[in-house]
C-alpha atoms as a PDB file:
ATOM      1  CA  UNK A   1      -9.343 -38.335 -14.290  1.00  0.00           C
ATOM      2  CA  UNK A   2      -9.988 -40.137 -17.288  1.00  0.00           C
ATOM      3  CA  UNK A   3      -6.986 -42.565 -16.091  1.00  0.00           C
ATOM      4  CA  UNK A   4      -8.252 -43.373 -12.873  1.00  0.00           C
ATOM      5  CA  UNK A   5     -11.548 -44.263 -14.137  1.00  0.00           C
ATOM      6  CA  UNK A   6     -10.016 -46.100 -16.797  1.00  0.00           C
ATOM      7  CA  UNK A   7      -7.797 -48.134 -13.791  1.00  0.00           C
ATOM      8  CA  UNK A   8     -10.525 -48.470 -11.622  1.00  0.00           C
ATOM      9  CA  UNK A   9     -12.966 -50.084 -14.863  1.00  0.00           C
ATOM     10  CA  UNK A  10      -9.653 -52.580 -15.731  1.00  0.00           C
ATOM     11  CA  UNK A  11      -9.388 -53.576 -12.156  1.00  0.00           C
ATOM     12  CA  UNK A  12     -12.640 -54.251 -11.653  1.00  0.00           C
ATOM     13  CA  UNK A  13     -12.734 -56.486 -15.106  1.00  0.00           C
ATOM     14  CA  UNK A  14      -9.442 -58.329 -13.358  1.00  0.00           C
ATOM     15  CA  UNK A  15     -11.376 -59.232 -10.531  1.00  0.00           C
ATOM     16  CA  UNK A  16     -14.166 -60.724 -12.659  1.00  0.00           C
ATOM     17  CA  UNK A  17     -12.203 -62.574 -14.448  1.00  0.00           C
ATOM     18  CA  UNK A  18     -10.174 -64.414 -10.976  1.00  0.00           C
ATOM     19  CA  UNK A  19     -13.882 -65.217  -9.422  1.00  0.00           C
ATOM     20  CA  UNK A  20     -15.581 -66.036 -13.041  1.00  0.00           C
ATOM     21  CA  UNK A  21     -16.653 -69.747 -12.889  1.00  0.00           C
ATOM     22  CA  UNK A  22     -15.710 -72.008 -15.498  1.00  0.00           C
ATOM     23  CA  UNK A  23     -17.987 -73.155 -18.537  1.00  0.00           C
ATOM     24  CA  UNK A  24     -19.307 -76.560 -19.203  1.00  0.00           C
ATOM     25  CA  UNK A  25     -16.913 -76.920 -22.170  1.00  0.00           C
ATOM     26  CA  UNK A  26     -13.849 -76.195 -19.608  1.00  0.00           C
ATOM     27  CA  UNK A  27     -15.762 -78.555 -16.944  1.00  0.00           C
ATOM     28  CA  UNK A  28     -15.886 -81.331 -19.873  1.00  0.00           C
ATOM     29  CA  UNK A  29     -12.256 -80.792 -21.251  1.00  0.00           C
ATOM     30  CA  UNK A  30     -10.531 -80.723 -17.726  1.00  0.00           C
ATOM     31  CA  UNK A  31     -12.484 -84.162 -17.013  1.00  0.00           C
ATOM     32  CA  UNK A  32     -11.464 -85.606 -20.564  1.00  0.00           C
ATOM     33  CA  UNK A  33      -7.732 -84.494 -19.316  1.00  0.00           C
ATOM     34  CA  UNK A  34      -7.910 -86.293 -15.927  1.00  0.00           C
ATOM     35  CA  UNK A  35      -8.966 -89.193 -17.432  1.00  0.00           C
ATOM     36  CA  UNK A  36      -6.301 -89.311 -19.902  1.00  0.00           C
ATOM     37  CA  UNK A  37      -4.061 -88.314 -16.707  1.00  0.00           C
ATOM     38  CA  UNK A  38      -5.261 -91.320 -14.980  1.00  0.00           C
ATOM     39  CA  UNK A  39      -4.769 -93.983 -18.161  1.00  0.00           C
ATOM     40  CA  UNK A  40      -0.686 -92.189 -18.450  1.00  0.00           C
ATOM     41  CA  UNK A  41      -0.126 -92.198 -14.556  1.00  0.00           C
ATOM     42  CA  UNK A  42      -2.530 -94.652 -12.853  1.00  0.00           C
ATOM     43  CA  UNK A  43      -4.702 -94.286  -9.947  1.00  0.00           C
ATOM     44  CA  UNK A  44      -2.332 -93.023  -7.024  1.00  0.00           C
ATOM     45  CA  UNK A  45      -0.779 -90.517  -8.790  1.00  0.00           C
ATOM     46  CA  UNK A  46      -3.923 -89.296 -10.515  1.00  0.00           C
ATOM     47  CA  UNK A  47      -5.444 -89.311  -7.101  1.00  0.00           C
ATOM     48  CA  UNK A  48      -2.565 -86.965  -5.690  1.00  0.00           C
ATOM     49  CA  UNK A  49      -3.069 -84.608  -8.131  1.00  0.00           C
ATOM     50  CA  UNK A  50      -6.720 -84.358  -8.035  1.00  0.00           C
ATOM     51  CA  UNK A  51      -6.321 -83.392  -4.650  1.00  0.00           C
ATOM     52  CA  UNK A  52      -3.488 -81.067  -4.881  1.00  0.00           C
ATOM     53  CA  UNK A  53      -5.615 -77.391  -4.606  1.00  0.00           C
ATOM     54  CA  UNK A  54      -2.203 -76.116  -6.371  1.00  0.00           C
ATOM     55  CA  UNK A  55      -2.023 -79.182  -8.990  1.00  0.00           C
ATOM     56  CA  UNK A  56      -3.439 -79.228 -12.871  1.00  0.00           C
ATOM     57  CA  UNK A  57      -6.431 -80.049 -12.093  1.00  0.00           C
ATOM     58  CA  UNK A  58      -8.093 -77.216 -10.044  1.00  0.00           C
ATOM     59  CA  UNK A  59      -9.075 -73.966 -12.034  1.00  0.00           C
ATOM     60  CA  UNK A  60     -10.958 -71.159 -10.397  1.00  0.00           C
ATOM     61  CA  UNK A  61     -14.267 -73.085  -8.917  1.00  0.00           C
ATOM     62  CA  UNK A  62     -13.815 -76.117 -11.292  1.00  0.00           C
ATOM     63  CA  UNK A  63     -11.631 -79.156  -9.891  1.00  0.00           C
ATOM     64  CA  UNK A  64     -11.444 -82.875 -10.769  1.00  0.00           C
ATOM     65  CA  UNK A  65     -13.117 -85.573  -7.963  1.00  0.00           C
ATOM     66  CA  UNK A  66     -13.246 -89.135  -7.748  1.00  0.00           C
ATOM     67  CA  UNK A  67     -15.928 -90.934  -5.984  1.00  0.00           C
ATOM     68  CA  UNK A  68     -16.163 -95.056  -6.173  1.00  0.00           C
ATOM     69  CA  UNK A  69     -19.212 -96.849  -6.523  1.00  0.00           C
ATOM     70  CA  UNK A  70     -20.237 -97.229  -3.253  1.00  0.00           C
ATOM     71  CA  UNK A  71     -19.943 -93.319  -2.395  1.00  0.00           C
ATOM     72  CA  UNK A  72     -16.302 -93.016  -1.070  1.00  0.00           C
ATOM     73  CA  UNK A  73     -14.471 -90.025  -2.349  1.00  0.00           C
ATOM     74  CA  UNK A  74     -11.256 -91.361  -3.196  1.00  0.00           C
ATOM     75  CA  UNK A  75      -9.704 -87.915  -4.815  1.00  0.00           C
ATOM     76  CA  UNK A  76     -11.494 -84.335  -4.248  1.00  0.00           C
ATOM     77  CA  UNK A  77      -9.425 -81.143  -5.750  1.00  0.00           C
ATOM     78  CA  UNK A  78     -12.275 -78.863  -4.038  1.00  0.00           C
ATOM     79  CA  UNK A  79     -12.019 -79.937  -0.551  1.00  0.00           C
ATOM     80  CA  UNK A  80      -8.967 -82.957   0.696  1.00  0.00           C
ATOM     81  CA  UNK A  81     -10.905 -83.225   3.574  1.00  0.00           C
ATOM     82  CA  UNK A  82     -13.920 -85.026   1.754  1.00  0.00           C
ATOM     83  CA  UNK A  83     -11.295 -87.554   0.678  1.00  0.00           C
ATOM     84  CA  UNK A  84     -12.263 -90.921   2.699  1.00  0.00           C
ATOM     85  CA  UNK A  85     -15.771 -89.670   3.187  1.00  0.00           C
ATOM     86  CA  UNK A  86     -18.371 -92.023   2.375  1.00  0.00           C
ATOM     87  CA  UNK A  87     -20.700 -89.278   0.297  1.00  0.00           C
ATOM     88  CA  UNK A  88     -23.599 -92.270  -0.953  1.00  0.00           C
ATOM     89  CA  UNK A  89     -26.164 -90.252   1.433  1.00  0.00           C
ATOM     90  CA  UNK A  90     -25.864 -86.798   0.406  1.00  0.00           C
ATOM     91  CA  UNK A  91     -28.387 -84.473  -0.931  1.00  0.00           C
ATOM     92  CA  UNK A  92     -28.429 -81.378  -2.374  1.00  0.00           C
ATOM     93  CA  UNK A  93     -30.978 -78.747  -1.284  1.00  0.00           C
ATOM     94  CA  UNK A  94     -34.279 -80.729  -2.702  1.00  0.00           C
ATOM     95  CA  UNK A  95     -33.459 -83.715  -1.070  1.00  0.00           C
ATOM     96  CA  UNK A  96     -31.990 -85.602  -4.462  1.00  0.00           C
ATOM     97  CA  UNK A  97     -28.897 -88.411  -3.599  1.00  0.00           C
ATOM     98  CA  UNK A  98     -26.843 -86.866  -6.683  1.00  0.00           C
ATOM     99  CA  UNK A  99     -24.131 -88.939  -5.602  1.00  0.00           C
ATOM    100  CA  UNK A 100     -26.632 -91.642  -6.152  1.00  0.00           C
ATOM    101  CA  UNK A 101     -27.324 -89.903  -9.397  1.00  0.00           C
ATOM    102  CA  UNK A 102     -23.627 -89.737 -10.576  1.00  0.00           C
ATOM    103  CA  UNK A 103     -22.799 -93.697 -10.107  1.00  0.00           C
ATOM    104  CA  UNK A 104     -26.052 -94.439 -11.995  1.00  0.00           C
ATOM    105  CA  UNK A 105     -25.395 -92.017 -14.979  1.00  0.00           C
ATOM    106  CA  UNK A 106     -21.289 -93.227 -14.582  1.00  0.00           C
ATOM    107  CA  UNK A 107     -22.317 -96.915 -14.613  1.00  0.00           C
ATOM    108  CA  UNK A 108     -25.770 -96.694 -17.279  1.00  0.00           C
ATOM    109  CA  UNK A 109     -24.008 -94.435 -19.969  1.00  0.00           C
ATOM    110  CA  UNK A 110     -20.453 -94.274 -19.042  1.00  0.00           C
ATOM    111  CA  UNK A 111     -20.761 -90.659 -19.324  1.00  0.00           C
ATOM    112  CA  UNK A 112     -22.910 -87.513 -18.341  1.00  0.00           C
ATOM    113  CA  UNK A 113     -24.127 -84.131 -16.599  1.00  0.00           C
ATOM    114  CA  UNK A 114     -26.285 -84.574 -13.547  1.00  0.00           C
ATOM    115  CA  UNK A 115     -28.454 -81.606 -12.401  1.00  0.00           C
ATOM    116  CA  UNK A 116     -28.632 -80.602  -8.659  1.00  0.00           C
ATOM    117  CA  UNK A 117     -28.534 -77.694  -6.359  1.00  0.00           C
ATOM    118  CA  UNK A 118     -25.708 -77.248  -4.660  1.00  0.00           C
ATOM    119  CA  UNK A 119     -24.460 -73.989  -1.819  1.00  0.00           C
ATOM    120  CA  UNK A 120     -21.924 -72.001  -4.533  1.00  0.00           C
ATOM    121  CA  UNK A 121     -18.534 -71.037  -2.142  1.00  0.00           C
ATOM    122  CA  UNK A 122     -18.197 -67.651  -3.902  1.00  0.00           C
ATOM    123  CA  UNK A 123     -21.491 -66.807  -3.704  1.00  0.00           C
ATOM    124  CA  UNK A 124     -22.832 -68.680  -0.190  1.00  0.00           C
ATOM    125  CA  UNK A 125     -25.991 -69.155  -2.231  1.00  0.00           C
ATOM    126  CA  UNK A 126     -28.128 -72.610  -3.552  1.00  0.00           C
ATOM    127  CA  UNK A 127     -27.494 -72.184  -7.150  1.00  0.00           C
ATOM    128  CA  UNK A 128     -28.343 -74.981  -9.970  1.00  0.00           C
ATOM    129  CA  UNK A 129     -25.095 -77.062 -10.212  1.00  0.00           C
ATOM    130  CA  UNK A 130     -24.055 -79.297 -12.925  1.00  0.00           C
ATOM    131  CA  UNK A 131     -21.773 -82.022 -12.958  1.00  0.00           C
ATOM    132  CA  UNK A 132     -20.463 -83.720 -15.862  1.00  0.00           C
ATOM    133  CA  UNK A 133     -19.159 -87.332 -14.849  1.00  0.00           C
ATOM    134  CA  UNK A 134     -17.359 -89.896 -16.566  1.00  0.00           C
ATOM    135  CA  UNK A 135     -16.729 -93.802 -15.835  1.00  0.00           C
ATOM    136  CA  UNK A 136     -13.302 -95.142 -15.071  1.00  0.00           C
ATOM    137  CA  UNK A 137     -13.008 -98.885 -13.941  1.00  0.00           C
ATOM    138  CA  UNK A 138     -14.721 -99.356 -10.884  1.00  0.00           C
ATOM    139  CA  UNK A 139     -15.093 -95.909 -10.343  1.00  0.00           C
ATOM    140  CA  UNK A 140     -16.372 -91.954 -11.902  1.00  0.00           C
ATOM    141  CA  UNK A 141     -14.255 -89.263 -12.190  1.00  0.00           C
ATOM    142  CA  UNK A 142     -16.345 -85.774 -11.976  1.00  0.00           C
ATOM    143  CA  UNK A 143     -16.113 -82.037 -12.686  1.00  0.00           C
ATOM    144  CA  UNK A 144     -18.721 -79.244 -12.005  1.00  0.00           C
ATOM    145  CA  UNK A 145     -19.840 -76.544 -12.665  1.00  0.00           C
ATOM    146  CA  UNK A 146     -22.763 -73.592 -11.334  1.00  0.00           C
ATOM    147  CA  UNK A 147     -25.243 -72.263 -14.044  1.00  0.00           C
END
């Protein structure tokens, strides 16, 4: 008896750990490694991997995008289908353009987190999202994370 409950208690810790979301630390470090990815590699291989949902760059619910200054995603590890998509007009659930939001704190400071509420996939809930983004030539590379 004391086994099983012991099993079930581990499994159930093994499950947490496969949905857990990554930590604004891990957010920040996987962006300061896609950056130095880009500078080793350049843009179209970068890009690639970004987008590969089995590449480097994708970790549980935190993945590397790339978004140009006039809104287009040009790499998107959370969803390839985004890649293309001019994003400049999206809001999140209060009506804030954090698109908008990441070019201006990617071109102002080079390099920041932008608050907004965004649906979380695990949870199909509005939950407070932050986004740490970072300047690269004429574009921001960004990774995310829900609080």
């Amino acid at each position: 008896m004391k086994r099983l409950i012991l099993g079930i208690v581990l499994s159930v810790f093994m499950v947490s750990l496969v949905f857990a979301g990554g930590s604004a630390d891990e957010a920040k470090s996987m962006l300061e490694r896609a950056v130095a990815y880009v500078k080793a590699n350049g843009n179209e291989k970068a890009f690639a991997e970004f987008t590969n949902r089995q590449g480097s760059f994708v970790d549980r619910d935190l993945y590397i995008f790339a978004v140009d200054f006039n809104g287009l995603t040009i790499a998107h590890g959370g969803n390839a289908k985004l890649v293309g998509k001019d994003m400049l007009g999206l809001k999140d659930a209060d009506g804030k353009f954090f698109i908008k939001a990441f070019i201006e704190t990617a071109k102002s400071k080079g390099n920041g987190w932008v608050d907004y509420k965004w649906v979380n996939p695990q949870t199909n809930k509005i939950e407070n999202k932050s986004t740490y983004v970072q300047k690269v030539d004429d574009y921001f590379l960004g990774c995310g994370i829900y609080k």
